[in-house]
Protein backbone atom coordinates (compact mmCIF):
# COMPACT_ATOMS: atom_id res chain seq x y z
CA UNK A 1 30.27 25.11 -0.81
CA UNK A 2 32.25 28.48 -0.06
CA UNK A 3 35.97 27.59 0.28
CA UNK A 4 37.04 29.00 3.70
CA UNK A 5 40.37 30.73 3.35
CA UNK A 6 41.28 31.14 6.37
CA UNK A 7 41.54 27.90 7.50
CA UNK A 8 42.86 27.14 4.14
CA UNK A 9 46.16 29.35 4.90
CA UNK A 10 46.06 27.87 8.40
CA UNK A 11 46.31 24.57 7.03
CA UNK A 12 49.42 25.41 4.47
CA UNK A 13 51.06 26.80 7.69
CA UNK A 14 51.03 23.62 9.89
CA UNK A 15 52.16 21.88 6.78
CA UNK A 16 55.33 23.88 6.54
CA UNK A 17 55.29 23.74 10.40
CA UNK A 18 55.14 20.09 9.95
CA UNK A 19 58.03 19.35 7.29
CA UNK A 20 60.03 21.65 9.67
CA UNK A 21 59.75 19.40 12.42
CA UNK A 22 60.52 16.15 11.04
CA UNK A 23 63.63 18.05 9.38
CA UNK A 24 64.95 19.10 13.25
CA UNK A 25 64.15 15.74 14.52
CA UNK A 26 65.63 13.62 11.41
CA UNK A 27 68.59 15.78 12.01
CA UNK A 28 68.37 15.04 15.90
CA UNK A 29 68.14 11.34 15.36
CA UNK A 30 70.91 11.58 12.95
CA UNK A 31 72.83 13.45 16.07
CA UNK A 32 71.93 10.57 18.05
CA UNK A 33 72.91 7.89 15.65
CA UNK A 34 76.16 9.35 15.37
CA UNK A 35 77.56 10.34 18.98
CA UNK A 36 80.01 8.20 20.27
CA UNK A 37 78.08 5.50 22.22
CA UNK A 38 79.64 5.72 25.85
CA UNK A 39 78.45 5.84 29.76
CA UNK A 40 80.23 7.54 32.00
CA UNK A 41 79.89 6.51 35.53
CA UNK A 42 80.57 8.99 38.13
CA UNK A 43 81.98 7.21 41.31
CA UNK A 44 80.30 8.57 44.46
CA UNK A 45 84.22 9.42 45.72
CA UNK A 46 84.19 12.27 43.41
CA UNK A 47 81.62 13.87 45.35
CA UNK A 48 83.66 13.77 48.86
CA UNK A 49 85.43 16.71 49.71
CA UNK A 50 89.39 16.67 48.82
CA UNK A 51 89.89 17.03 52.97
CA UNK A 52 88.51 14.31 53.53
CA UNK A 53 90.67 10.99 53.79
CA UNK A 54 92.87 9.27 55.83
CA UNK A 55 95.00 11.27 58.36
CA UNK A 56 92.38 14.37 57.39
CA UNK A 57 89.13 12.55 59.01
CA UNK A 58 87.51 14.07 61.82
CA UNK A 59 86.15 12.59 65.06
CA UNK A 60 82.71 12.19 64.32
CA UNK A 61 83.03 11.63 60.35
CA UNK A 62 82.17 8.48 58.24
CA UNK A 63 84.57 7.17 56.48
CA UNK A 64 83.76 4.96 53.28
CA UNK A 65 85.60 1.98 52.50
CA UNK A 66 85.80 1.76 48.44
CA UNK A 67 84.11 -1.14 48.06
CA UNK A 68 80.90 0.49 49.32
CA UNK A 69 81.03 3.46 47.35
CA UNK A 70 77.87 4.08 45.08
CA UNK A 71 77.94 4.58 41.43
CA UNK A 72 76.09 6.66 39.28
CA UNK A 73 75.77 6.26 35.66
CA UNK A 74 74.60 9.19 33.02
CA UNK A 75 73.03 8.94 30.04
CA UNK A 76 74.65 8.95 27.02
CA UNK A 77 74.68 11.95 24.73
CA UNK A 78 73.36 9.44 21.77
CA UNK A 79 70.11 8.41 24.03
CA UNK A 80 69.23 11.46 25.77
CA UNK A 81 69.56 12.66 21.86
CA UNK A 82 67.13 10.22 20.28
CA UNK A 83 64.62 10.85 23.52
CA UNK A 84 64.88 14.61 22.64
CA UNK A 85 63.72 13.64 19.07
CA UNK A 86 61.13 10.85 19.40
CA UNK A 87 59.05 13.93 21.81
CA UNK A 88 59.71 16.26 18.87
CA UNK A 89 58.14 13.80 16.68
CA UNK A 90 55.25 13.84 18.66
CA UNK A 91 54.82 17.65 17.94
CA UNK A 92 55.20 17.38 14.04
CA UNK A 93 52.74 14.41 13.85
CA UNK A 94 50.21 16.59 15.53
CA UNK A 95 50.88 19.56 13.46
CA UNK A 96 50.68 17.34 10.42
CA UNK A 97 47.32 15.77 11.21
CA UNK A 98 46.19 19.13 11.80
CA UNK A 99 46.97 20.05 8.60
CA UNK A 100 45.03 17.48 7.56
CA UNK A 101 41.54 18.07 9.20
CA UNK A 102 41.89 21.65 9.07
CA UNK A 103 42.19 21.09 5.00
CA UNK A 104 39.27 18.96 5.01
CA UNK A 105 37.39 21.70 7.15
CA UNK A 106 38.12 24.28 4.66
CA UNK A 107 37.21 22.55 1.48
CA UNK A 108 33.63 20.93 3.21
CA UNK A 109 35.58 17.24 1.83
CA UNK A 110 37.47 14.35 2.32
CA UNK A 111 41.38 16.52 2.32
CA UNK A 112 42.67 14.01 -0.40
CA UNK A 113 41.67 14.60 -3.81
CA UNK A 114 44.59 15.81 -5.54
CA UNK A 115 48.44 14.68 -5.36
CA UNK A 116 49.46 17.42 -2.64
CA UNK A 117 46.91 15.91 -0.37
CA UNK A 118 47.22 12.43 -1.17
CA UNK A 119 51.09 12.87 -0.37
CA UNK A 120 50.52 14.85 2.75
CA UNK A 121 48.35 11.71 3.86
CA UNK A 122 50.57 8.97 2.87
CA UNK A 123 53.33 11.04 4.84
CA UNK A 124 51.59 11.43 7.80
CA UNK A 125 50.73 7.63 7.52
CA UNK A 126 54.34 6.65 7.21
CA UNK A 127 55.33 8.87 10.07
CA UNK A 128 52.60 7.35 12.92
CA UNK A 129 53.39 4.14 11.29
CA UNK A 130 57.53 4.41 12.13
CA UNK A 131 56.29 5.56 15.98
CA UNK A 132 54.39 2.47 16.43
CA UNK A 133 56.77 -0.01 15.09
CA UNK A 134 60.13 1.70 16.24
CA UNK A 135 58.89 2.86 19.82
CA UNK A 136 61.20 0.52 21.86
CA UNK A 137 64.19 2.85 22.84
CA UNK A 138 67.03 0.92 20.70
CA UNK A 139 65.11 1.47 17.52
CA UNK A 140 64.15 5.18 17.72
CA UNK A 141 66.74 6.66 16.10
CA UNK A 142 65.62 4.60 12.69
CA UNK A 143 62.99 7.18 12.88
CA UNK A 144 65.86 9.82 10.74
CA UNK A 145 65.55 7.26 7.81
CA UNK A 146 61.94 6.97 7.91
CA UNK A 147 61.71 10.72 7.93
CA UNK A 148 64.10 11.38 4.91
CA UNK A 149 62.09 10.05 2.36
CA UNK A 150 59.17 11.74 4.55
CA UNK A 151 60.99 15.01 3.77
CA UNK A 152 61.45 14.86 0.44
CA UNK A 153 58.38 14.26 -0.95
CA UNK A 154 56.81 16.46 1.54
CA UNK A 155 59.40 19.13 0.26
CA UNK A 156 58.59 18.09 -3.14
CA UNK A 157 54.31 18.09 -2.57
CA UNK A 158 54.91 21.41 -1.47
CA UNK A 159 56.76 23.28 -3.55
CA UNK A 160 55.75 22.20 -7.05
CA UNK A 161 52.29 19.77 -6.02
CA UNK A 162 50.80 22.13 -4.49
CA UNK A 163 46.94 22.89 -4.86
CA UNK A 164 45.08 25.69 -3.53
CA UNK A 165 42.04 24.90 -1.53
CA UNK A 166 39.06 23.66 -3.58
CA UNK A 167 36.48 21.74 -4.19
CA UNK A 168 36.83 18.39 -6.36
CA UNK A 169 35.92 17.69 -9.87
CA UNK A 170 32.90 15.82 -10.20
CA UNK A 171 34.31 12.85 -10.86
CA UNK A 172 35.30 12.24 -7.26
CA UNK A 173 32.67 13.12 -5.61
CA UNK A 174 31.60 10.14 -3.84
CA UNK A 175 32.03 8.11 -0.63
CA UNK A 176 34.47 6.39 -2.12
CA UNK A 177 36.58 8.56 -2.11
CA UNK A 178 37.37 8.48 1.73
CA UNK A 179 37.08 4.61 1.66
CA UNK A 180 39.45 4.19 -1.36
CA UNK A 181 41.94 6.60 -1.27
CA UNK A 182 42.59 6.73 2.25
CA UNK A 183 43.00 2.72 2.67
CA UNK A 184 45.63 3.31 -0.27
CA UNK A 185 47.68 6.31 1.22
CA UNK A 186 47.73 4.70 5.04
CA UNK A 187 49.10 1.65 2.76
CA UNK A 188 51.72 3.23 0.99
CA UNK A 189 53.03 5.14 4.00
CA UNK A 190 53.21 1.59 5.96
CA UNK A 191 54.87 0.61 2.94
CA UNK A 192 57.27 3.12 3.11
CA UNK A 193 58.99 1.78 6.71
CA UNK A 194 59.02 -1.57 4.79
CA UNK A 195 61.17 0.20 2.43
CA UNK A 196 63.61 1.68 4.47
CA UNK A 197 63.91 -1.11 6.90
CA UNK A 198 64.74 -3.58 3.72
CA UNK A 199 67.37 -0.93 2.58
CA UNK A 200 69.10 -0.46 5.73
CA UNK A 201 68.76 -4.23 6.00
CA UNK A 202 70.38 -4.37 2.20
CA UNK A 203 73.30 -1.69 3.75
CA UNK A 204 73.57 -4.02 7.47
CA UNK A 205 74.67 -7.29 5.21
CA UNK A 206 77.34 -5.21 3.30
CA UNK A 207 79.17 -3.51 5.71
CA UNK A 208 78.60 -6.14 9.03
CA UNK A 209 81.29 -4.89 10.72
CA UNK A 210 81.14 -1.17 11.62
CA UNK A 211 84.48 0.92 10.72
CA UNK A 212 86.36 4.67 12.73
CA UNK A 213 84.21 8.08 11.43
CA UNK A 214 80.39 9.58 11.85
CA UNK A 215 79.42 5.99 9.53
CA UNK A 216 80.94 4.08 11.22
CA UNK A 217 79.37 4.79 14.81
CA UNK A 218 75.64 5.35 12.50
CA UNK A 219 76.04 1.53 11.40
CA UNK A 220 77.51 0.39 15.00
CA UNK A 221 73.95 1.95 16.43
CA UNK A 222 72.02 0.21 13.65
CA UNK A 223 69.72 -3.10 14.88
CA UNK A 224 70.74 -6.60 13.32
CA UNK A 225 70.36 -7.74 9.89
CA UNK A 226 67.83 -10.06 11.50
CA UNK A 227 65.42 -7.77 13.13
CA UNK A 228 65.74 -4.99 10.39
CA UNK A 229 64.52 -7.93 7.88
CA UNK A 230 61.49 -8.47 10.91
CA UNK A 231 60.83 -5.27 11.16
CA UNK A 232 60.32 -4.84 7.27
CA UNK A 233 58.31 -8.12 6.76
CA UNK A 234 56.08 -7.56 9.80
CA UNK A 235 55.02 -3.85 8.21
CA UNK A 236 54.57 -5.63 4.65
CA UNK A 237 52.48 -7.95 6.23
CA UNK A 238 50.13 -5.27 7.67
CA UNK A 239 50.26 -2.75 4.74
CA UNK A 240 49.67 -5.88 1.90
CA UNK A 241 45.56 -6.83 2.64
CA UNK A 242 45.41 -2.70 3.01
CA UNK A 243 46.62 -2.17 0.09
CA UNK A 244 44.84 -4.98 -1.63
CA UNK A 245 41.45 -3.99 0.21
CA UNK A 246 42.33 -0.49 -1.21
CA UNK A 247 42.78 -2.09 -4.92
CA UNK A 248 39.14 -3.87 -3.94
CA UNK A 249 37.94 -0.52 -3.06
CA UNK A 250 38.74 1.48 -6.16
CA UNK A 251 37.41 -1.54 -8.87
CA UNK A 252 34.00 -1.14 -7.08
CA UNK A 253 34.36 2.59 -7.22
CA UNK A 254 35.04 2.26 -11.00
CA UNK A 255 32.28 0.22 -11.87
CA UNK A 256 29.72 2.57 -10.19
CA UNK A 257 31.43 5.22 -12.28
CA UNK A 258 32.76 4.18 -15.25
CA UNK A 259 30.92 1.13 -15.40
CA UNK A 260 33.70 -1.63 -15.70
CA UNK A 261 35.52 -3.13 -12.33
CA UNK A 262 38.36 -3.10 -14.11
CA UNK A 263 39.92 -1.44 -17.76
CA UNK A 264 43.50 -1.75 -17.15
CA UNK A 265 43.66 2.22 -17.02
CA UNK A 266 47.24 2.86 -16.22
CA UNK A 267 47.16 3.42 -12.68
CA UNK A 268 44.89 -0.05 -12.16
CA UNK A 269 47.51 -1.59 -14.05
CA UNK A 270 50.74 -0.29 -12.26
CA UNK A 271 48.81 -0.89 -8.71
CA UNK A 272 48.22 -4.32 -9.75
CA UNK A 273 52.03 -5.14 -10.48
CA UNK A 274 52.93 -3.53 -7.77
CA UNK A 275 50.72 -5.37 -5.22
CA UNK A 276 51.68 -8.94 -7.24
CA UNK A 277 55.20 -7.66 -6.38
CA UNK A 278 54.78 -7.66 -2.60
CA UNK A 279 52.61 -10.68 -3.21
CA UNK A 280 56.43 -12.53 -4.92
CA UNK A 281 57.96 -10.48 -1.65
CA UNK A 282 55.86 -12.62 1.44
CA UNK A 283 56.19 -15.62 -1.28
CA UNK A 284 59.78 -15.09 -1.41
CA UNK A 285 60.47 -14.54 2.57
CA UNK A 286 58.33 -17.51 3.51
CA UNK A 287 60.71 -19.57 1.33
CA UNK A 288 63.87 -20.66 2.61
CA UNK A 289 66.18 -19.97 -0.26
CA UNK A 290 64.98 -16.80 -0.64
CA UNK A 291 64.63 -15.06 3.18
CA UNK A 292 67.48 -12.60 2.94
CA UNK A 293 68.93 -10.88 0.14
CA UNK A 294 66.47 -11.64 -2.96
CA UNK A 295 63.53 -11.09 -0.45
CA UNK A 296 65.08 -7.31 0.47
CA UNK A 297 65.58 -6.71 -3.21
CA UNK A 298 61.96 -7.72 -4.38
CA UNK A 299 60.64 -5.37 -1.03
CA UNK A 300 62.68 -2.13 -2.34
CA UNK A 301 61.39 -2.91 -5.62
CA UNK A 302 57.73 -3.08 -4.88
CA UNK A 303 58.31 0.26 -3.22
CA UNK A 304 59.60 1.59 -6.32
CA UNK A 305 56.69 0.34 -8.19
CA UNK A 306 54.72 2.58 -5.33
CA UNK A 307 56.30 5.88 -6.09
CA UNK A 308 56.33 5.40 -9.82
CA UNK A 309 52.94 4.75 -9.79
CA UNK A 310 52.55 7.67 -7.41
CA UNK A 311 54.59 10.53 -10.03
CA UNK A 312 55.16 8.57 -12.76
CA UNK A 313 52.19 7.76 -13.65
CA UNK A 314 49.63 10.81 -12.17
CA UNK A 315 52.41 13.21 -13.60
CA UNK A 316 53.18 11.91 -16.90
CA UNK A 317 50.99 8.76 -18.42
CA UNK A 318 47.18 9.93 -19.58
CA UNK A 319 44.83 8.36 -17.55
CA UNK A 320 41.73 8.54 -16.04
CA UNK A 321 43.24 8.41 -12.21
CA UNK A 322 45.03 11.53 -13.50
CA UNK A 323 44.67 13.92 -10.34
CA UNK A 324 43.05 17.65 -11.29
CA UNK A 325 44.54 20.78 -10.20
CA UNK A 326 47.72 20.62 -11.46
């Protein structure tokens, strides 16, 4: 089918509206993070005229005893900060998953068949992902480190990943191509706030007590150790029978193509290590010698072993998973 350009160029626009976004509100969550964390409460005496007091009070007036005097407490600068950014959010998630349909509109296919897509996806995945899990107030502003890496490779799909519009080789042109590939970008995006919470979790342990500067107040307004290490192991156990189902996915895919389930090609073999290394991961945090530091560790590496297999591998080993258009 015709490749509609239009849409096409509409679609590379709410991308770059998209990264945009999450750049303002990582910045605004960094803002937040970083404030001085106090509450100012306004006594309702402030608001009575300077006449008005003893000697100065006339006949008819009421006169307020201290004790009865109302108080009124603002927001801090931090919050009203991280509420700012969490709506913002909102706004780049939509423009990003417009980017996405509108793609798939304009090429008549599933919008992830080459690495700028599949990025774009994974992205997107990681963002919703962070909103769901971080949504309590308290934990919004982790949002700026889920968005970082978000940024990057965003920046980086963007600016030397990207494919024009068009349609796919032959190769992938089957069903399982939505089945497959999307189970393994949502996946790896899910995977991604696993990641960061393990790292920040990794960064909570060394430096427990918070110290004077813009660090200092970021690692005051981080969660515990504990529920950062919750947080990461409750995502890893979500994203792991994904990602496995996604690994199930692509063997059946292969032996309709390429007749074999399974020839160790190097992207089946780096997706198998790196699902055997969340695999050691839930092993390691269900066993009590192993919950904290060594769990982290084995986390952060498993997401390593995702975004090698991601560039690495696509970008540099020959292979038949090697994506076309670049």
């Amino acid at each position: 089918m015709q490749i509609d350009e239009h849409l096409a160029r509409y679609s590379d626009l709410l991308f770059g509206t998209a990264l945009t976004i999450y750049v303002l509100a990582m910045v605004m969550f960094l803002a937040s993070l970083a404030s001085v964390r106090t509450r100012r409460v306004v006594r309702s005496e402030e608001l009575v005229a300077a006449g008005v007091g003893a000697g100065h009070t006339s006949p008819g007036q009421d006169v307020r005893t201290p004790g009865k005097l109302g108080r009124q407490e603002r927001t801090p600068i931090g919050d009203r900060w991280a509420k700012m950014a969490f709506a913002v959010l909102f706004v780049g998630v939509a423009a990003h998953v417009a980017s996405i349909v509108i793609r798939g509109l304009a090429t008549h296919r599933m919008p992830w068949g080459n690495m700028y897509e599949f990025i774009s996806l994974s992205c997107a995945a990681g963002v919703i992902a962070g909103l769901i899990v971080l949504r309590k107030t308290d934990q919004r502003p982790l949002l700026s480190f889920v968005l970082l890496p978000v940024s990057l490779l965003m920046f980086i799909a963007g600016k030397w990943l990207y494919t024009q519009a068009a349609p796919v080789v032959p190769a992938l042109k089957s069903y399982w191509l939505a089945i497959h590939v999307s189970i393994v970008s949502v996946g790896s995006g899910v995977f991604l706030v696993s990641g960061v919470a393990s790292a920040l979790y990794l960064i909570r342990l060394r430096y427990p007590n918070a110290g004077d500067g813009v660090g200092g107040r970021i690692l005051e307004r981080l969660p515990s150790a504990q529920a950062l290490d919750r947080l990461a192991y409750k995502t890893v156990v979500f994203a792991f029978p994904l990602f496995g189902l996604g690994v199930i996915c692509g063997a059946i895919w292969a032996e309709s193509a390429w007749g074999r389930f399974w020839g160790w090609d190097p992207k089946e073999t780096v997706s198998f290590i790196a699902w055997v290394i969340y695999a050691a991961y839930l092993h390691a945090r269900a066993t009590a010698g192993w919950r904290n530091t060594a769990a982290a560790w084995i986390n952060i590496a498993g997401f390593v072993a995702m975004l090698f297999n991601l560039f690495i591998i696509n970008l540099v080993v020959s292979g038949l998973h090697s994506y076309a258009g670049l």
